[in-house]
C-alpha atoms as a PDB file:
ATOM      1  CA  UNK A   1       4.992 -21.128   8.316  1.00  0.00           C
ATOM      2  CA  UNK A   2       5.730 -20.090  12.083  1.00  0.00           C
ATOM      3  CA  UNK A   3       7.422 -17.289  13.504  1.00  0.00           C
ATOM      4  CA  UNK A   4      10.123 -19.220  14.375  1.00  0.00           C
ATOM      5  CA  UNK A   5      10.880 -21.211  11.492  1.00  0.00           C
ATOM      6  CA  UNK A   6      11.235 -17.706   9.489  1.00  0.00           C
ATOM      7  CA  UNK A   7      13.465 -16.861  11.991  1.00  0.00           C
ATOM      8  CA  UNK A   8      15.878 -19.945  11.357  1.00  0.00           C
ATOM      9  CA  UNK A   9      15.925 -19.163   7.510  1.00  0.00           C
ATOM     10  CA  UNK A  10      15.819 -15.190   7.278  1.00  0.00           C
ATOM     11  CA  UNK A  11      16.990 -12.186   9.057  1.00  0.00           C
ATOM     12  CA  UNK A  12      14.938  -9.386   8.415  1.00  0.00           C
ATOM     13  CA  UNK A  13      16.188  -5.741   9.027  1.00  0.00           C
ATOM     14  CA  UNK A  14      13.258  -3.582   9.822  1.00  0.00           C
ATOM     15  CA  UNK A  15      14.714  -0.373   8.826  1.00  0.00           C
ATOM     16  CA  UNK A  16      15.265  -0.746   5.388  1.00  0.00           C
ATOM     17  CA  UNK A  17      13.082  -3.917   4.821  1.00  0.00           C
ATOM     18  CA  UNK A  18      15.832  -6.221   3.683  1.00  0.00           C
ATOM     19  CA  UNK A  19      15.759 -10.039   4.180  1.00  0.00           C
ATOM     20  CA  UNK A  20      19.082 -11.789   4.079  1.00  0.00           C
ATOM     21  CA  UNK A  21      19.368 -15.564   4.209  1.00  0.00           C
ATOM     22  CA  UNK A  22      20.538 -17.280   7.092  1.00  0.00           C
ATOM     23  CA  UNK A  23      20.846 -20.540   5.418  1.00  0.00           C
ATOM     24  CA  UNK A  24      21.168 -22.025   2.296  1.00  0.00           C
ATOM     25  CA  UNK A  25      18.038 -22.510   0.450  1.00  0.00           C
ATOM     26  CA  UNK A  26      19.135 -23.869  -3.019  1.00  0.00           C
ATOM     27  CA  UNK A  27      22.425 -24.192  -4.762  1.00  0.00           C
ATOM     28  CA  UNK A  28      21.798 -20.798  -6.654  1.00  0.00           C
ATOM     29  CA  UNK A  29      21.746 -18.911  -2.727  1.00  0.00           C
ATOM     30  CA  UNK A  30      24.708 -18.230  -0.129  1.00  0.00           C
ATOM     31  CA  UNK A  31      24.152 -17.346   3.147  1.00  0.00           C
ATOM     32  CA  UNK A  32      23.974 -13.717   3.730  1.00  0.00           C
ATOM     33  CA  UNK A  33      22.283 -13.172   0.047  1.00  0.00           C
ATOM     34  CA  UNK A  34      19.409 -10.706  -0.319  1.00  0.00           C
ATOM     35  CA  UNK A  35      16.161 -12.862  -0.660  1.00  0.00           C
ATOM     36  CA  UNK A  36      13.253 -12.544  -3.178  1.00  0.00           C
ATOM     37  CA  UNK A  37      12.865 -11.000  -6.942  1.00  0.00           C
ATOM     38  CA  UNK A  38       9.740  -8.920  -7.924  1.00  0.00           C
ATOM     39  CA  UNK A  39       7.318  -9.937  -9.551  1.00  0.00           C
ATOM     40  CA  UNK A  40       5.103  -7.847 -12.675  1.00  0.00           C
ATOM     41  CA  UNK A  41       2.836  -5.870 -10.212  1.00  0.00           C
ATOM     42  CA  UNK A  42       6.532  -4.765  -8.068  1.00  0.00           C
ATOM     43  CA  UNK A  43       5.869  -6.575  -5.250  1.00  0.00           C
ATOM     44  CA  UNK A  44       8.939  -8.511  -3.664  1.00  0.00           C
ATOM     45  CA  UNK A  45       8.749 -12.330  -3.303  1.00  0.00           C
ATOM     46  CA  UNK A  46      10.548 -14.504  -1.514  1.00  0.00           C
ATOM     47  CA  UNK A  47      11.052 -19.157  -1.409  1.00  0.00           C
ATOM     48  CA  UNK A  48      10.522 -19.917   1.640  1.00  0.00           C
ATOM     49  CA  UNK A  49      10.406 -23.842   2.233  1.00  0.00           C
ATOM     50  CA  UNK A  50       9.319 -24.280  -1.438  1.00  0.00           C
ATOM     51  CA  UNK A  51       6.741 -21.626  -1.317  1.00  0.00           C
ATOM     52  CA  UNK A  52       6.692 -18.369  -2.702  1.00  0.00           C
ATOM     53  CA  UNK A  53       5.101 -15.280  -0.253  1.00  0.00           C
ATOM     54  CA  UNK A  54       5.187 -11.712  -0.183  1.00  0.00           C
ATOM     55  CA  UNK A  55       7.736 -10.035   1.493  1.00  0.00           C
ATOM     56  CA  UNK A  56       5.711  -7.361   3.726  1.00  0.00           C
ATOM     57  CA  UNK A  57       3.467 -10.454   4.548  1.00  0.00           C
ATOM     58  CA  UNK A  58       6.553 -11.995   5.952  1.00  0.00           C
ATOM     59  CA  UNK A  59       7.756  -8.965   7.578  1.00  0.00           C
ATOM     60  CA  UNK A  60       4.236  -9.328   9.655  1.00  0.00           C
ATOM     61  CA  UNK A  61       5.240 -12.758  10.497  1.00  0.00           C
ATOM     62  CA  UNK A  62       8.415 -11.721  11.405  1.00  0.00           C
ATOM     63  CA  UNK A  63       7.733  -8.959  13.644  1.00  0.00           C
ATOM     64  CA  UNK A  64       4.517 -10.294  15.262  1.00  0.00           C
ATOM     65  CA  UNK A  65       3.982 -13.767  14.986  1.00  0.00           C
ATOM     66  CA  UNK A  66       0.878 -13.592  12.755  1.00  0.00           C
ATOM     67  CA  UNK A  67       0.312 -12.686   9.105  1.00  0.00           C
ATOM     68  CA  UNK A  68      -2.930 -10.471   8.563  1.00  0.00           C
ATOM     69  CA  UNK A  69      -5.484 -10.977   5.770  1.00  0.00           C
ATOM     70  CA  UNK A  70      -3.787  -7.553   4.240  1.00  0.00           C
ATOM     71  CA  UNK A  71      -1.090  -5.116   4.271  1.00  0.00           C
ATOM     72  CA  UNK A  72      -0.874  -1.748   3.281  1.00  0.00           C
ATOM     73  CA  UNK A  73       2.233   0.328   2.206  1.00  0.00           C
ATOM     74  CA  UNK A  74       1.661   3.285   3.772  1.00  0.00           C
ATOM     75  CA  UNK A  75       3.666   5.621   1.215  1.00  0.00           C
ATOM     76  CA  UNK A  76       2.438   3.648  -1.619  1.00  0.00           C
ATOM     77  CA  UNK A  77       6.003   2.095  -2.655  1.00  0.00           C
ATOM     78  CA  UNK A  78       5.389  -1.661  -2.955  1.00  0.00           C
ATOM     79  CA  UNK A  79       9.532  -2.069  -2.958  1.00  0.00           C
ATOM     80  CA  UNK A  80       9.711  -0.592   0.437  1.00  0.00           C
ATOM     81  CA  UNK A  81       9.397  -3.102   2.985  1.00  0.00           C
ATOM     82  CA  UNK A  82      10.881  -1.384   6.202  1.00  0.00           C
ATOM     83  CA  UNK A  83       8.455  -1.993   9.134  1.00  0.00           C
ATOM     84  CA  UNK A  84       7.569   1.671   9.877  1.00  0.00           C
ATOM     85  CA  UNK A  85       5.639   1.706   6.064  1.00  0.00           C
ATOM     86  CA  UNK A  86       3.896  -1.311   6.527  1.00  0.00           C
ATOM     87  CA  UNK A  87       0.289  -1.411   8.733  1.00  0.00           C
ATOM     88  CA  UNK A  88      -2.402  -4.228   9.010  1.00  0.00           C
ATOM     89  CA  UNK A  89      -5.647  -3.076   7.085  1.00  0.00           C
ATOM     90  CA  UNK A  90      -8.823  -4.133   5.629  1.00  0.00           C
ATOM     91  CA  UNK A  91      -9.428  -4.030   1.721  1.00  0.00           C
ATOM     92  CA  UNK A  92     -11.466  -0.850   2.713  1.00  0.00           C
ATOM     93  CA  UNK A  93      -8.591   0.763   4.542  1.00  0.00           C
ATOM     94  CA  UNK A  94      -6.386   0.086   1.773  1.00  0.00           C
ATOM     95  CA  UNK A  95      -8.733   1.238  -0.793  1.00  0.00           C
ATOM     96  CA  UNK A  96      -8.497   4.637   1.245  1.00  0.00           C
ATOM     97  CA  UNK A  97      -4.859   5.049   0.791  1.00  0.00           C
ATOM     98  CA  UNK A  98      -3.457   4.684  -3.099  1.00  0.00           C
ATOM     99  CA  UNK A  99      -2.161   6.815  -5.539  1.00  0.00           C
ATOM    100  CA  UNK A 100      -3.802   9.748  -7.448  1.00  0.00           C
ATOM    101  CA  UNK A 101      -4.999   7.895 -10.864  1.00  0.00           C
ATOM    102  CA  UNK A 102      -2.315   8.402 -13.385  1.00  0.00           C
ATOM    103  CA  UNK A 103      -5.551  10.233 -15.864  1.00  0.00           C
ATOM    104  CA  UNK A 104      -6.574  12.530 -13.183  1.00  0.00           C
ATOM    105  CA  UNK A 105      -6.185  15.998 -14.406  1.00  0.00           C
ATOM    106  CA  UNK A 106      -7.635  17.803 -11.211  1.00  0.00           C
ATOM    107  CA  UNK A 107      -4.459  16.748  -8.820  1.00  0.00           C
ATOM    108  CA  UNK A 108      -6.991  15.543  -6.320  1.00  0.00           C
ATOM    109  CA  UNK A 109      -8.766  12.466  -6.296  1.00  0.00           C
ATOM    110  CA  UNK A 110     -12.371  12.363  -6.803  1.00  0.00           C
ATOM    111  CA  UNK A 111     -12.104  15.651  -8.207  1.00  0.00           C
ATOM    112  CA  UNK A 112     -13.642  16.425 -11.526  1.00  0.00           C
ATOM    113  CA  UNK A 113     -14.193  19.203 -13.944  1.00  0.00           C
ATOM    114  CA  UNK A 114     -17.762  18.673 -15.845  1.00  0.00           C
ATOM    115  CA  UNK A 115     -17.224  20.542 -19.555  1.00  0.00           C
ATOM    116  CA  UNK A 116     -20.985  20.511 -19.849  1.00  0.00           C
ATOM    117  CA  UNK A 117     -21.534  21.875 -16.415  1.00  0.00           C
ATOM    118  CA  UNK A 118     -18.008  24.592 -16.631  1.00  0.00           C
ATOM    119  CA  UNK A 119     -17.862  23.450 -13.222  1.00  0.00           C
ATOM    120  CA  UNK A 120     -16.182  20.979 -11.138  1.00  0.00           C
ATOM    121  CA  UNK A 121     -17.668  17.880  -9.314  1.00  0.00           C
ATOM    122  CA  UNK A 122     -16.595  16.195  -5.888  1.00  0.00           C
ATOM    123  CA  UNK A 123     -16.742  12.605  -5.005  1.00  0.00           C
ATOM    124  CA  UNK A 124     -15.895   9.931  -2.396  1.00  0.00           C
ATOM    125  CA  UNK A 125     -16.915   6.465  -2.175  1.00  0.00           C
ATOM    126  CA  UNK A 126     -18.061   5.078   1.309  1.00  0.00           C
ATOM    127  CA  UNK A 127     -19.415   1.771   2.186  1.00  0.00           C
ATOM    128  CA  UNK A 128     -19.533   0.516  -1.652  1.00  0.00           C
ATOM    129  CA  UNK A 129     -21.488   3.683  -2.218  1.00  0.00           C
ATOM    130  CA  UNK A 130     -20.314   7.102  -4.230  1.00  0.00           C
ATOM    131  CA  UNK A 131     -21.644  10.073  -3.148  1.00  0.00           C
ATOM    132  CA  UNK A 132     -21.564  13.260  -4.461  1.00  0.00           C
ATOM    133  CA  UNK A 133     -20.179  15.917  -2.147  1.00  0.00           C
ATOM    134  CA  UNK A 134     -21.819  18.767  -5.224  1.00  0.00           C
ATOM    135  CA  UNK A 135     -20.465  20.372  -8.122  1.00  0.00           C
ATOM    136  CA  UNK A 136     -18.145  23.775  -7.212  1.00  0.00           C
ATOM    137  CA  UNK A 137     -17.381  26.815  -9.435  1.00  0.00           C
ATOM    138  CA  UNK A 138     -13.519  26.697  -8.296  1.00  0.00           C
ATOM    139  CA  UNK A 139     -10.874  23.230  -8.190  1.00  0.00           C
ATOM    140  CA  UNK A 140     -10.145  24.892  -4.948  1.00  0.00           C
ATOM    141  CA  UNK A 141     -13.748  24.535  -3.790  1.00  0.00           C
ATOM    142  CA  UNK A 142     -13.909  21.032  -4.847  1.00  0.00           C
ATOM    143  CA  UNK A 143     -10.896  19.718  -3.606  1.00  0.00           C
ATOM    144  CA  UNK A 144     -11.832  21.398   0.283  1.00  0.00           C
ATOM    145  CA  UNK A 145     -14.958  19.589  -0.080  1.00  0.00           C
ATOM    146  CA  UNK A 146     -13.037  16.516  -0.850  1.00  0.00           C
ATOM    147  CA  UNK A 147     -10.644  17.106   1.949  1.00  0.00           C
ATOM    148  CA  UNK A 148     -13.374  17.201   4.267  1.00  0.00           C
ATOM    149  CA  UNK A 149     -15.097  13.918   3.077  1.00  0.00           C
ATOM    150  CA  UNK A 150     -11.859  12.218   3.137  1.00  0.00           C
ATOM    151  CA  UNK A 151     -11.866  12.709   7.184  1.00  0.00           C
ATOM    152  CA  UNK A 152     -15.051  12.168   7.826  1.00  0.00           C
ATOM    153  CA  UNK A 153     -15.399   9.216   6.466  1.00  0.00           C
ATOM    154  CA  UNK A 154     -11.724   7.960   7.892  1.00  0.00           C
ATOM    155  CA  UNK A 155      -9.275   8.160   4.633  1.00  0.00           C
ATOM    156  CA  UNK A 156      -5.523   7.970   5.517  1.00  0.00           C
ATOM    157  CA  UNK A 157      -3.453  11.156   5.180  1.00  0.00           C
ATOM    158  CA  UNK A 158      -1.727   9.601   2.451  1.00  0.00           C
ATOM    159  CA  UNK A 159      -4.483   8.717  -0.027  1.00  0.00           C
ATOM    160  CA  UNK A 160      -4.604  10.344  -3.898  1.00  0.00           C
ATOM    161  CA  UNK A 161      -0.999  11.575  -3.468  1.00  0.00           C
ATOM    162  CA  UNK A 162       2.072  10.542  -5.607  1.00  0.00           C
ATOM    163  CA  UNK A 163       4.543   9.413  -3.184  1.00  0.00           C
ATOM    164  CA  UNK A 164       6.571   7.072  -4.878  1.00  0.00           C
END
């Protein structure tokens, strides 16, 4: 898939993320027609020449000419495609910008209270590796040493908050 042969079949708006056909692609599509369906995991799909890609992958190809190896949706909602939420990142990157677990009963990721201890624990993972950033008689204490991990070791803005 090129650059230019996206261009021929889709028009993609990069404010709101939409891709409209430009020509038909089956019976079942008009031109003009929203492309793609979601699949299980909420990403958005969408046939192009007889194969099925992700949307924000597209919208990489679209704007740039080349499709990275991933893409991150910077306020976590896979359904928002616009080209201001999407960036090229690694696996790491993206690993350092998701969602607060839906169990985590701190509010902050990597934030724990130890019943054994009456105290609570901080944690990051960096380079495959957790470390321990020490155990904290307030949440408040814990989650400022978290805080502080999470920029020095590079974690986007964004990461263990509910966005979406």
């Amino acid at each position: 898939m090129t650059q230019s042969r996206l261009k021929k079949l889709l028009h993609y708006d990069e404010k709101t993320g939409v891709f409209k056909r430009r020509t038909k692609a089956s019976c079942r599509t008009n031109i003009g027609d929203i492309a793609g369906g979601y699949d299980a995991g909420g990403y958005l799909h969408i046939r192009v020449d007889g194969k099925r890609m992700k949307a924000h992958r597209l919208a990489f190809l679209y704007m740039t000419g080349s499709m990275p190896v991933e893409v991150d949706h910077i306020n976590h909602d896979k359904k928002d495609n616009s080209w201001s939420n999407l960036r090229s990142a690694t696996r790491t990157e993206q690993n350092r910008n998701h969602t607060r677990r839906i169990d985590n009963t701190s509010d902050k990721t990597g934030v724990t209270f130890s019943k054994r201890e009456k105290k609570y624990r901080a944690r990051i993972s960096h380079e495959k590796k957790r470390i321990s950033l020490g155990t904290f008689n307030t949440k408040d204490e814990a989650i400022k040493a978290r805080e502080k991990a999470e920029i020095k070791y590079g974690y986007h803005k964004n990461h263990g908050k509910d966005l979406t």
